[in-house]
Protein backbone atom coordinates (compact mmCIF):
# COMPACT_ATOMS: atom_id res chain seq x y z
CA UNK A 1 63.13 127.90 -83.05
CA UNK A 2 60.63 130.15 -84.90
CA UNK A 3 59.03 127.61 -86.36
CA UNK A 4 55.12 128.18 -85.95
CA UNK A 5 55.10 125.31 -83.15
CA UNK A 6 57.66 127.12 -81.11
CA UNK A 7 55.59 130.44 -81.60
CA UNK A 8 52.66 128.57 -79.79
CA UNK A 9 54.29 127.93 -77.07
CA UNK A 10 58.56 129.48 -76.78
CA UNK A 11 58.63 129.31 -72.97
CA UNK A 12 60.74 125.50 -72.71
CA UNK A 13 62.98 126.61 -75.70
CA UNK A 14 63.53 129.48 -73.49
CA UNK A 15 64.15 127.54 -70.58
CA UNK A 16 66.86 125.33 -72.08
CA UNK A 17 68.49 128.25 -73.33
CA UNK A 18 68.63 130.26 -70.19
CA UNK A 19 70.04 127.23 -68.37
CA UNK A 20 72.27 125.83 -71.27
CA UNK A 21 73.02 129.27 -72.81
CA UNK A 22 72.62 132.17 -71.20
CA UNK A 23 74.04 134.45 -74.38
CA UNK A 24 73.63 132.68 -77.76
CA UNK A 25 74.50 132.83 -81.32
CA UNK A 26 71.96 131.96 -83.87
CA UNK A 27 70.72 132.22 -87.65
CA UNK A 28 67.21 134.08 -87.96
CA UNK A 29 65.04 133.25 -90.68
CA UNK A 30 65.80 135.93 -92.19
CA UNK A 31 69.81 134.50 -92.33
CA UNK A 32 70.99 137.42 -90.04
CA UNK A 33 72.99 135.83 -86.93
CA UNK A 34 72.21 137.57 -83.89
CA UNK A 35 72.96 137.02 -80.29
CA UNK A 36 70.18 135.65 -78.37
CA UNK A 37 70.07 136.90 -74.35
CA UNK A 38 67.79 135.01 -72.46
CA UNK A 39 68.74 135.33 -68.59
CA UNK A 40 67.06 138.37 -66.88
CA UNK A 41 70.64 139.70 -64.79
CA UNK A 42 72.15 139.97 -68.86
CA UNK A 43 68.94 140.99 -69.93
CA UNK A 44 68.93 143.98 -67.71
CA UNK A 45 72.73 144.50 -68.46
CA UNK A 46 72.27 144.70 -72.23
CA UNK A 47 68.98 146.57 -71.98
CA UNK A 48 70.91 149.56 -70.48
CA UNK A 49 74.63 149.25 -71.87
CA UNK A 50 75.99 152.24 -73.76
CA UNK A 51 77.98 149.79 -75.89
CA UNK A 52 74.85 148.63 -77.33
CA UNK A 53 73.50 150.74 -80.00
CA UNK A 54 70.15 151.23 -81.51
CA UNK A 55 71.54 152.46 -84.53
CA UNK A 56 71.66 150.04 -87.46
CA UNK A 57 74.80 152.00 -88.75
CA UNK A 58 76.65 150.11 -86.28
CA UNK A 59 75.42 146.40 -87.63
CA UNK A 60 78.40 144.82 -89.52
CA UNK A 61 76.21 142.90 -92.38
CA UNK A 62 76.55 143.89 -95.37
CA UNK A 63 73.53 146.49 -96.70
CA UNK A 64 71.62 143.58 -97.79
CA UNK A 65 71.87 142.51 -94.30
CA UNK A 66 70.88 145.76 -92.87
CA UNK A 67 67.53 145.81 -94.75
CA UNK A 68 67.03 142.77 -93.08
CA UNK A 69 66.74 144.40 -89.63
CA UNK A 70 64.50 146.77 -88.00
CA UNK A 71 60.87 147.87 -89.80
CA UNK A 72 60.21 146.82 -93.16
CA UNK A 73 60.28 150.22 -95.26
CA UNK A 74 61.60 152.43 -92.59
CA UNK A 75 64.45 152.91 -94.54
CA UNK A 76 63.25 153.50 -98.13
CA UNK A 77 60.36 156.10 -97.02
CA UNK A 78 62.76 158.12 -94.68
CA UNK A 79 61.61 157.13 -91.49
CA UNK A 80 64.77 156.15 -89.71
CA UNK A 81 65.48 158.54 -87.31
CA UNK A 82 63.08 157.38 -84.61
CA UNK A 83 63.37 156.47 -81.07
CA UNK A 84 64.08 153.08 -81.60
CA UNK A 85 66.87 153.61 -84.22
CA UNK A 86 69.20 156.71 -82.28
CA UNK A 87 71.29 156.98 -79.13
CA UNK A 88 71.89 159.66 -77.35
CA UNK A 89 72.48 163.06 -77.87
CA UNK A 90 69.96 162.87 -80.33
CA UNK A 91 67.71 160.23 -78.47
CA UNK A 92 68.00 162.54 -75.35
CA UNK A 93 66.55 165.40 -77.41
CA UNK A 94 63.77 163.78 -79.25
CA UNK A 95 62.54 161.66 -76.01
CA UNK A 96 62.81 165.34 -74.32
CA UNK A 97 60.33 166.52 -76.71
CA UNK A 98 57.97 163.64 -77.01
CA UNK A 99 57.73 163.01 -73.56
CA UNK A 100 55.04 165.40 -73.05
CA UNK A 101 52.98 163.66 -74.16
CA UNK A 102 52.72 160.57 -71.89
CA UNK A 103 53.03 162.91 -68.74
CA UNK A 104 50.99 161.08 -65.68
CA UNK A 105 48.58 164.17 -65.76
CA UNK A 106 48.37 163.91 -69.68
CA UNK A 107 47.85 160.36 -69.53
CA UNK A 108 45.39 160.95 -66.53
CA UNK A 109 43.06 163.18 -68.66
CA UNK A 110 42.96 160.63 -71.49
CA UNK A 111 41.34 158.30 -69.39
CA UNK A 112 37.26 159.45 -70.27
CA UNK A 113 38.45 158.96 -73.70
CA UNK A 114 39.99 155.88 -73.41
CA UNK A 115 36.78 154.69 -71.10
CA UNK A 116 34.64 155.82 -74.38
CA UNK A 117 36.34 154.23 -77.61
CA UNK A 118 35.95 150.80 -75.07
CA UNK A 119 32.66 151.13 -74.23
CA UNK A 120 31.60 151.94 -78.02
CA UNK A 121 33.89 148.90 -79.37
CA UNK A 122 32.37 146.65 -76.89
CA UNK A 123 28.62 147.82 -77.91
CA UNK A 124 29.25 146.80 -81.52
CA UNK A 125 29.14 142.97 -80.32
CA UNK A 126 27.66 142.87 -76.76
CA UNK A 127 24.23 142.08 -77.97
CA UNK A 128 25.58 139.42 -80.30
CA UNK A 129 27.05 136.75 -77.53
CA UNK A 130 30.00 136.45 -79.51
CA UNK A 131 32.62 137.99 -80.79
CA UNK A 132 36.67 138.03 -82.29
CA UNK A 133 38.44 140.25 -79.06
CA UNK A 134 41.16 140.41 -81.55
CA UNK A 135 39.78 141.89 -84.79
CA UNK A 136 36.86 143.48 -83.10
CA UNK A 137 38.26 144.92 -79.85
CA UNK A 138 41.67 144.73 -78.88
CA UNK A 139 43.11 146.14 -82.65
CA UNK A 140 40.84 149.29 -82.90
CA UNK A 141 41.03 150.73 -79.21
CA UNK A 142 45.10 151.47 -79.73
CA UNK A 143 44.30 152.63 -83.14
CA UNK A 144 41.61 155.28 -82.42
CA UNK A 145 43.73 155.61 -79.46
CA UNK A 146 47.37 156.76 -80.43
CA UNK A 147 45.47 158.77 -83.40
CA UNK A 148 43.45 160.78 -80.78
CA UNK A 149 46.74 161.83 -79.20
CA UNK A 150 48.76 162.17 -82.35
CA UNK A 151 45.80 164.36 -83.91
CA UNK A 152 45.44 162.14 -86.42
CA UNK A 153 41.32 163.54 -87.87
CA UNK A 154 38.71 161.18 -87.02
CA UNK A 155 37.68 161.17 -90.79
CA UNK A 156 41.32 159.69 -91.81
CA UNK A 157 41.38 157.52 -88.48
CA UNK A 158 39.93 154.44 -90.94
CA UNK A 159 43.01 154.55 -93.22
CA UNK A 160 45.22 154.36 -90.50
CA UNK A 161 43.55 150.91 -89.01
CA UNK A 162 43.93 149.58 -92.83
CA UNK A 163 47.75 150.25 -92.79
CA UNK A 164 47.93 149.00 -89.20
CA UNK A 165 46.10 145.97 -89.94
CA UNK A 166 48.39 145.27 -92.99
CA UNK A 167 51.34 145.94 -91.06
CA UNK A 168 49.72 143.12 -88.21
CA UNK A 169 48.78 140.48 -91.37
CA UNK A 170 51.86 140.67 -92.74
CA UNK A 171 54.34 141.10 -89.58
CA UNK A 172 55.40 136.94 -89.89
CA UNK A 173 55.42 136.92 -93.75
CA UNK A 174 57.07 138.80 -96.87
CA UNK A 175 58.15 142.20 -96.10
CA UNK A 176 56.90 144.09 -98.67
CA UNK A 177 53.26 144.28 -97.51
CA UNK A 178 54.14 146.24 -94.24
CA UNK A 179 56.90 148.33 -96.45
CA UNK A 180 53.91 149.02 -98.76
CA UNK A 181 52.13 150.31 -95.54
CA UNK A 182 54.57 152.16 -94.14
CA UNK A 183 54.80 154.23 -97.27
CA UNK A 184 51.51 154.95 -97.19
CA UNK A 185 51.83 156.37 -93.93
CA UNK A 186 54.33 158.17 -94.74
CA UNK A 187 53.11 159.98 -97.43
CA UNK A 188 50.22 160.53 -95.60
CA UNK A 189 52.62 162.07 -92.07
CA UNK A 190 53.77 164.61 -94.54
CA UNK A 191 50.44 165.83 -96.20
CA UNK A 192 49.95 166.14 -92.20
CA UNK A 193 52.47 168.05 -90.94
CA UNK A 194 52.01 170.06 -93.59
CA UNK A 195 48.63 170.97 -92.89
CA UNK A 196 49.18 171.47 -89.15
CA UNK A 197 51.91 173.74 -89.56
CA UNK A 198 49.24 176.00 -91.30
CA UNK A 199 47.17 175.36 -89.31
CA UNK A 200 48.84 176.29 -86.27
CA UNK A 201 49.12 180.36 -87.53
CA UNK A 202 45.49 180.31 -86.49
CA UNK A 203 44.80 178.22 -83.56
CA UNK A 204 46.70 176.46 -81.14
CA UNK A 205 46.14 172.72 -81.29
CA UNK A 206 47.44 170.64 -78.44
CA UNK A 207 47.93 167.28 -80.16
CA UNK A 208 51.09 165.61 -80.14
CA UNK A 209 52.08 166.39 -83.80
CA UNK A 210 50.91 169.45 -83.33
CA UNK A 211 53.74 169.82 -80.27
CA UNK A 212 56.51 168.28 -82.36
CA UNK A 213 55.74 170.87 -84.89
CA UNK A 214 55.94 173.54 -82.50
CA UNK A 215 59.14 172.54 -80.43
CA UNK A 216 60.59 172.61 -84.20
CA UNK A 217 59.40 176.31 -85.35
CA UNK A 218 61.07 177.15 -81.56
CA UNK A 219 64.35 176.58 -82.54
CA UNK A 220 64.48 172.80 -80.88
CA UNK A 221 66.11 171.51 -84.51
CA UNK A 222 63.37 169.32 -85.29
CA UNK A 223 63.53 167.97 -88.75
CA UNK A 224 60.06 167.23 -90.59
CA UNK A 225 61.90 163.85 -91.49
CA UNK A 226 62.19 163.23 -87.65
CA UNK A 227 58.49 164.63 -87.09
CA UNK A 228 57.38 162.37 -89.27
CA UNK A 229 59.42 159.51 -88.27
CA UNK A 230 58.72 160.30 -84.19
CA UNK A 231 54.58 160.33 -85.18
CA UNK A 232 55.08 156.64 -87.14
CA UNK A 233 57.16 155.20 -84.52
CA UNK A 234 54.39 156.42 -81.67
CA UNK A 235 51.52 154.91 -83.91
CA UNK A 236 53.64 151.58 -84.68
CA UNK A 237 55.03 151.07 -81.45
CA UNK A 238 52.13 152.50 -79.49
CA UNK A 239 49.19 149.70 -81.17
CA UNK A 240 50.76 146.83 -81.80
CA UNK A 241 51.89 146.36 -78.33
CA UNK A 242 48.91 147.39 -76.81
CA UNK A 243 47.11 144.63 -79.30
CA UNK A 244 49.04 141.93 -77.82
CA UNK A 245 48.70 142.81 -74.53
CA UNK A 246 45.08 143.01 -74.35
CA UNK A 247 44.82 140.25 -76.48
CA UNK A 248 46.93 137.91 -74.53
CA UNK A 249 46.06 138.91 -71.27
CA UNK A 250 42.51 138.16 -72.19
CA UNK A 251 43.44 135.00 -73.15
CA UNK A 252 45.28 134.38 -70.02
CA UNK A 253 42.83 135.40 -68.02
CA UNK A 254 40.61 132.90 -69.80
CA UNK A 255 42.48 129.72 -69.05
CA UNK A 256 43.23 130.16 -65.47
CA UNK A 257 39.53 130.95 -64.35
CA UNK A 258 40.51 130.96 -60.53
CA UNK A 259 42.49 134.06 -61.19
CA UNK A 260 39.97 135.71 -63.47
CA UNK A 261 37.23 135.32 -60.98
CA UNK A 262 39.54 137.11 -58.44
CA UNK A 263 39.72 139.88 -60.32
CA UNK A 264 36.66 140.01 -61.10
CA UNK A 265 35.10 140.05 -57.30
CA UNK A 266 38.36 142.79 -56.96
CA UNK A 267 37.04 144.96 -59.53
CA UNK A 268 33.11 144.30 -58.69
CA UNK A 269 34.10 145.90 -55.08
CA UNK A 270 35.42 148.41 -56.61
CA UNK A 271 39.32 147.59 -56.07
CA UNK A 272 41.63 149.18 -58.09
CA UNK A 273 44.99 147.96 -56.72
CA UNK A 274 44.20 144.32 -58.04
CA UNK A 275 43.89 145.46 -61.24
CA UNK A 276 47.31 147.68 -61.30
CA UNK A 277 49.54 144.34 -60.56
CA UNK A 278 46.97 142.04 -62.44
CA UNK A 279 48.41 144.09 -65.35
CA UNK A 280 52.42 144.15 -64.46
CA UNK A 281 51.71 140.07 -64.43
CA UNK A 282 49.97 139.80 -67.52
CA UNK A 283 52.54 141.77 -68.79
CA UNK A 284 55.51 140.04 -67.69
CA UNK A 285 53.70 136.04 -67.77
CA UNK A 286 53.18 136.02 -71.51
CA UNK A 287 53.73 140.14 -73.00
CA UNK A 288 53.07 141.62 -75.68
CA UNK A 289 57.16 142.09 -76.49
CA UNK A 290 58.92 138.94 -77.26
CA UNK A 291 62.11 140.29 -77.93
CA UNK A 292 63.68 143.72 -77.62
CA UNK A 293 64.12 145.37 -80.76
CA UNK A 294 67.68 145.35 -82.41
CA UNK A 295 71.07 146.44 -80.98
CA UNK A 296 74.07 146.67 -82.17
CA UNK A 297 77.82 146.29 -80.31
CA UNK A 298 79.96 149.07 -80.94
CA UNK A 299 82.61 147.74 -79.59
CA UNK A 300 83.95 144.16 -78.54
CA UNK A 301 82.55 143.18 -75.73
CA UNK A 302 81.71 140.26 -73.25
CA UNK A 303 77.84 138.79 -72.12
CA UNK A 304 77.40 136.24 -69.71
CA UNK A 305 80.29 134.95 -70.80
CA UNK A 306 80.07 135.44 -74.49
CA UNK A 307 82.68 137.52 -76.43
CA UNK A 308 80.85 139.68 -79.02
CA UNK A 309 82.31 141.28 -81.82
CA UNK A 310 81.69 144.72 -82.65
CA UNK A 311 79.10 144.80 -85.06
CA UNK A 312 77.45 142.17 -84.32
CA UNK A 313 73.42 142.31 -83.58
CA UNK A 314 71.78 141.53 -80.10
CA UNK A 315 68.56 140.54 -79.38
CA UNK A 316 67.27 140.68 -75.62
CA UNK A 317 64.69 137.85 -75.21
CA UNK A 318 62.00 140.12 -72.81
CA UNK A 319 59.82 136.69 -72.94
CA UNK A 320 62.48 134.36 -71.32
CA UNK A 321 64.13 136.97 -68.62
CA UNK A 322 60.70 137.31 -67.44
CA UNK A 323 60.05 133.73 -66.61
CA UNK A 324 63.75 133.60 -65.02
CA UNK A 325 63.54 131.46 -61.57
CA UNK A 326 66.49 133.28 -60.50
CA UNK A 327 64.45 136.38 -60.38
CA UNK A 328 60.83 135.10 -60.36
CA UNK A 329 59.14 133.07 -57.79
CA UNK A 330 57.59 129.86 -59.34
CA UNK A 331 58.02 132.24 -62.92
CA UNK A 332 55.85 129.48 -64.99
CA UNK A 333 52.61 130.85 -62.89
CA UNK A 334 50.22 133.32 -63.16
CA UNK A 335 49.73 135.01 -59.85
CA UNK A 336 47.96 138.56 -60.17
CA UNK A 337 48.76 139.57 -56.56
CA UNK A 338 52.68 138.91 -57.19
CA UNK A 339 54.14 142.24 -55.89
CA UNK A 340 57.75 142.17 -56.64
CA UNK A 341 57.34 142.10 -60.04
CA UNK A 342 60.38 144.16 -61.57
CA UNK A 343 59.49 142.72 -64.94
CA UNK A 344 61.04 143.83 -68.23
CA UNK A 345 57.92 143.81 -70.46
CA UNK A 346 58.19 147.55 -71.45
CA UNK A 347 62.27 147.56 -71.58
CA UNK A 348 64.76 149.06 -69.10
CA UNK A 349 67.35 151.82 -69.60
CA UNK A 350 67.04 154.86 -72.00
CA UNK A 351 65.15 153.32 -74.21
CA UNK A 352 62.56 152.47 -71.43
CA UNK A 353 58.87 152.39 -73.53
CA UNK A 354 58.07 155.81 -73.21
CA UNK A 355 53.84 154.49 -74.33
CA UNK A 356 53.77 152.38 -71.07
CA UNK A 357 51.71 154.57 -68.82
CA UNK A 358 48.94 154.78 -71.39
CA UNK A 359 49.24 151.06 -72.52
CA UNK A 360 48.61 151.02 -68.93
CA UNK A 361 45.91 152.93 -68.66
CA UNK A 362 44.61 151.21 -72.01
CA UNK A 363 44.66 147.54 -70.75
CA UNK A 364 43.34 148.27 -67.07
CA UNK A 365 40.54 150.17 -68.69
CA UNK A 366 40.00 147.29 -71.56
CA UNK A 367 40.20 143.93 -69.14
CA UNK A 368 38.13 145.90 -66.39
CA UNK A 369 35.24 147.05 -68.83
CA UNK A 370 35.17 143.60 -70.27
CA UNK A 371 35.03 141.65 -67.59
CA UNK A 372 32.40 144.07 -66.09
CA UNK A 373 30.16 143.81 -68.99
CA UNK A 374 30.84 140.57 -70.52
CA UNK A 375 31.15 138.40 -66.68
CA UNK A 376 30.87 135.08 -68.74
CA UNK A 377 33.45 135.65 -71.01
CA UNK A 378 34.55 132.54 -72.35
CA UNK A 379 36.93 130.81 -75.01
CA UNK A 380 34.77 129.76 -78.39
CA UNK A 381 36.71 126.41 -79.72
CA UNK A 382 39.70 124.22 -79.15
CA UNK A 383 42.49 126.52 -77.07
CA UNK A 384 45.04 124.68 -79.15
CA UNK A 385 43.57 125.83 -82.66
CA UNK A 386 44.45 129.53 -81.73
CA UNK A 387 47.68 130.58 -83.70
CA UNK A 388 50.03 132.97 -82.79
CA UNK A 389 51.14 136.06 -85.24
CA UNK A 390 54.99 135.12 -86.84
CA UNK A 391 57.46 137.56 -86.55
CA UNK A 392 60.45 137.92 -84.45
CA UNK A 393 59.27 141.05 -82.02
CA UNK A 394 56.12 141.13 -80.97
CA UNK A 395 54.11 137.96 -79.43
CA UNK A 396 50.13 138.48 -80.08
CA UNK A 397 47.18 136.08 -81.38
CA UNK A 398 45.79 136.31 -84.58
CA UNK A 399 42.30 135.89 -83.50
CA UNK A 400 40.59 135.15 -79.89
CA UNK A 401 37.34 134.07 -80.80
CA UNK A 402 34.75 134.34 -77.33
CA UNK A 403 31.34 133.71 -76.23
CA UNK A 404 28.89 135.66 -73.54
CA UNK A 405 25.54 135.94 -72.40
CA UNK A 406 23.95 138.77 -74.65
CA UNK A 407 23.66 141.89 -73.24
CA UNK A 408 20.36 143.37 -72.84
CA UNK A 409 19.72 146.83 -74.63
């Protein structure tokens, strides 16, 4: 496993394990030993069991082994108290105030905007006939994206797609290139907030740090640390996935044309409701979230049959519960019009994605505008010369090279 062969294709790895076993203990490359969960009933369990921390505190390594786990850098440049690092209370509170932010309504309004940065992306390389949907499409829309939202100025917005981009190059590779990314970012969260904060005095902006800054000067005991860490965690969680899925769902779309083409005649009519559970299959047939990010026991406990010791890591295996025959009919096939599709692409529990309605709303509005504009869409090259990111979280393509007819200007 994790060899760049099995990151090609994981899914009969997977397979074997879920029959074989269910709940299993393995060396990463990084020589941590987590437990691997791979059936979707004990995916679901662990996804949502209290016992289960996010909090690397809890991880029994030693603290060489804890640097080994979680974000490269988080730790060094202060960024730990995020989301995906607390429990509750203090994951209650900060999810409380965040959530605001990915309202229905709020998400709703974002939509022209969204419809915008993917109609300018896609102008930069209609007229050409062919194109990278990785490098030139599917990376910058969640960038501009998330920084719209966060209020991150549209003069700074480049710096953030260079740390991104670093942070992507380097997520299968050595470490310190995302840590030297992340610190960038966070020196550059804290000239921010800074400059928000004075800003607020004379105008009220309604951008999301803007909102953290102001639930903290109203007494909601909001640290700048966890300001800072809550607007990285949005901008690293909130791209990256939305990357992959646009990325691979292109890609799946591409090599099962029948499909494709009845989306396309869905959306053509003007059919929305294809396009809604197009997405939930995409998501769950090959997401953009391999495995769940890191938990910890807390307390001995038993798996599928597996006795874990407190301490010891856990890693929920999103990619194999979703292809689970016990859950899925035929789960090895890619049927857009699949309706009971309880899929755990974006998590389950507490720590539920709290980005998925505008990931959403971003890869509806990205597969529907290109296959509007760009109706030929087709792979450039060999299938089997694409190669997959490393890295033990997220599942993405480095590049998906494509060819069209040129659009007339």
């Amino acid at each position: 496993m994790f060899t760049w062969e099995f990151a090609a294709d994981p899914y009969p790895a997977y397979a074997w394990l879920r029959e074989h076993a269910p709940v299993h203990r393995t060396a990463l490359p990084s020589g941590v030993e987590a437990w691997l969960v791979t059936r979707y009933t004990e995916a679901r369990q662990a996804l949502a069991d209290a016992r289960l921390s996010k909090n690397p505190v809890h991880h029994s390594e030693s603290a060489h082994g804890k640097g080994k786990v979680g974000i490269p850098g988080e730790r060094s440049a202060n960024l730990m108290t995020h989301l995906l690092n607390i429990d509750p209370p203090d994951h209650t509170r900060l999810r409380r105030l965040v959530s605001k932010a990915f309202t229905p309504r709020r998400v709703a309004a974002f939509e022209p905007r969204v419809q915008e940065l993917t109609d300018r992306l896609i102008d930069r390389f209609a007229a050409k006939g062919s194109a990278d949907l990785i490098h030139e499409f599917a990376f910058p829309l969640p960038i501009y994206a998330i920084c719209d939202l966060l209020g991150v100025p549209a003069e700074d917005q480049d710096d953030f797609r260079d740390w991104a981009g670093m942070m992507i190059r380097h997520g299968g590779g050595p470490r310190g290139g995302v840590a030297r990314s992340v610190k960038k970012m966070r020196g550059y969260l804290a000239e921010l907030i800074h400059r928000k904060r004075d800003a607020l005095r004379e105008e009220g902006a309604d951008d999301l740090i803007s909102g953290l800054i102001r639930a903290s000067d109203h007494g909601e005991h909001l640290t700048e640390n966890e300001a800072a860490a809550m607007a990285f965690i949005l901008l690293f969680a909130g791209f990256e996935t939305t990357v992959n899925l646009i990325g691979n769902g292109t890609y799946a779309l591409l090599r099962h044309p029948a499909q494709r083409e009845l989306l396309q005649k869905s959306i053509a009519a003007g059919d929305t409701d294809l396009l809604g559970t197009a997405v939930e299959e995409l998501l769950r047939y090959d997401g953009p979230v391999e495995l769940a990010t890191w938990r910890f026991a807390t307390e001995d406990l038993t798996l599928g049959g597996a006795r874990i010791a407190e301490g010891d890591p856990v890693l929920v295996v999103l990619a194999a519960a979703d292809r689970d025959p016990s859950r899925f009919v035929e789960p090895d096939v890619l049927d857009l019009t699949r309706r009971d599709n309880q899929h755990l692409g974006y998590g389950h529990g507490i720590h539920y994605c709290l980005g998925a309605p505008l990931a959403r709303l971003e890869g509806q509005t990205a597969l529907a505008t290109l296959l509007t504009r760009l109706p030929d869409l087709r792979l450039a090259g060999d299938p089997d010369a694409l190669r997959w990111r490393g890295g033990l979280i997220m599942r993405g393509l480095r590049s998906l090279p494509v060819e069209f007819t040129p659009e007339r200007s």
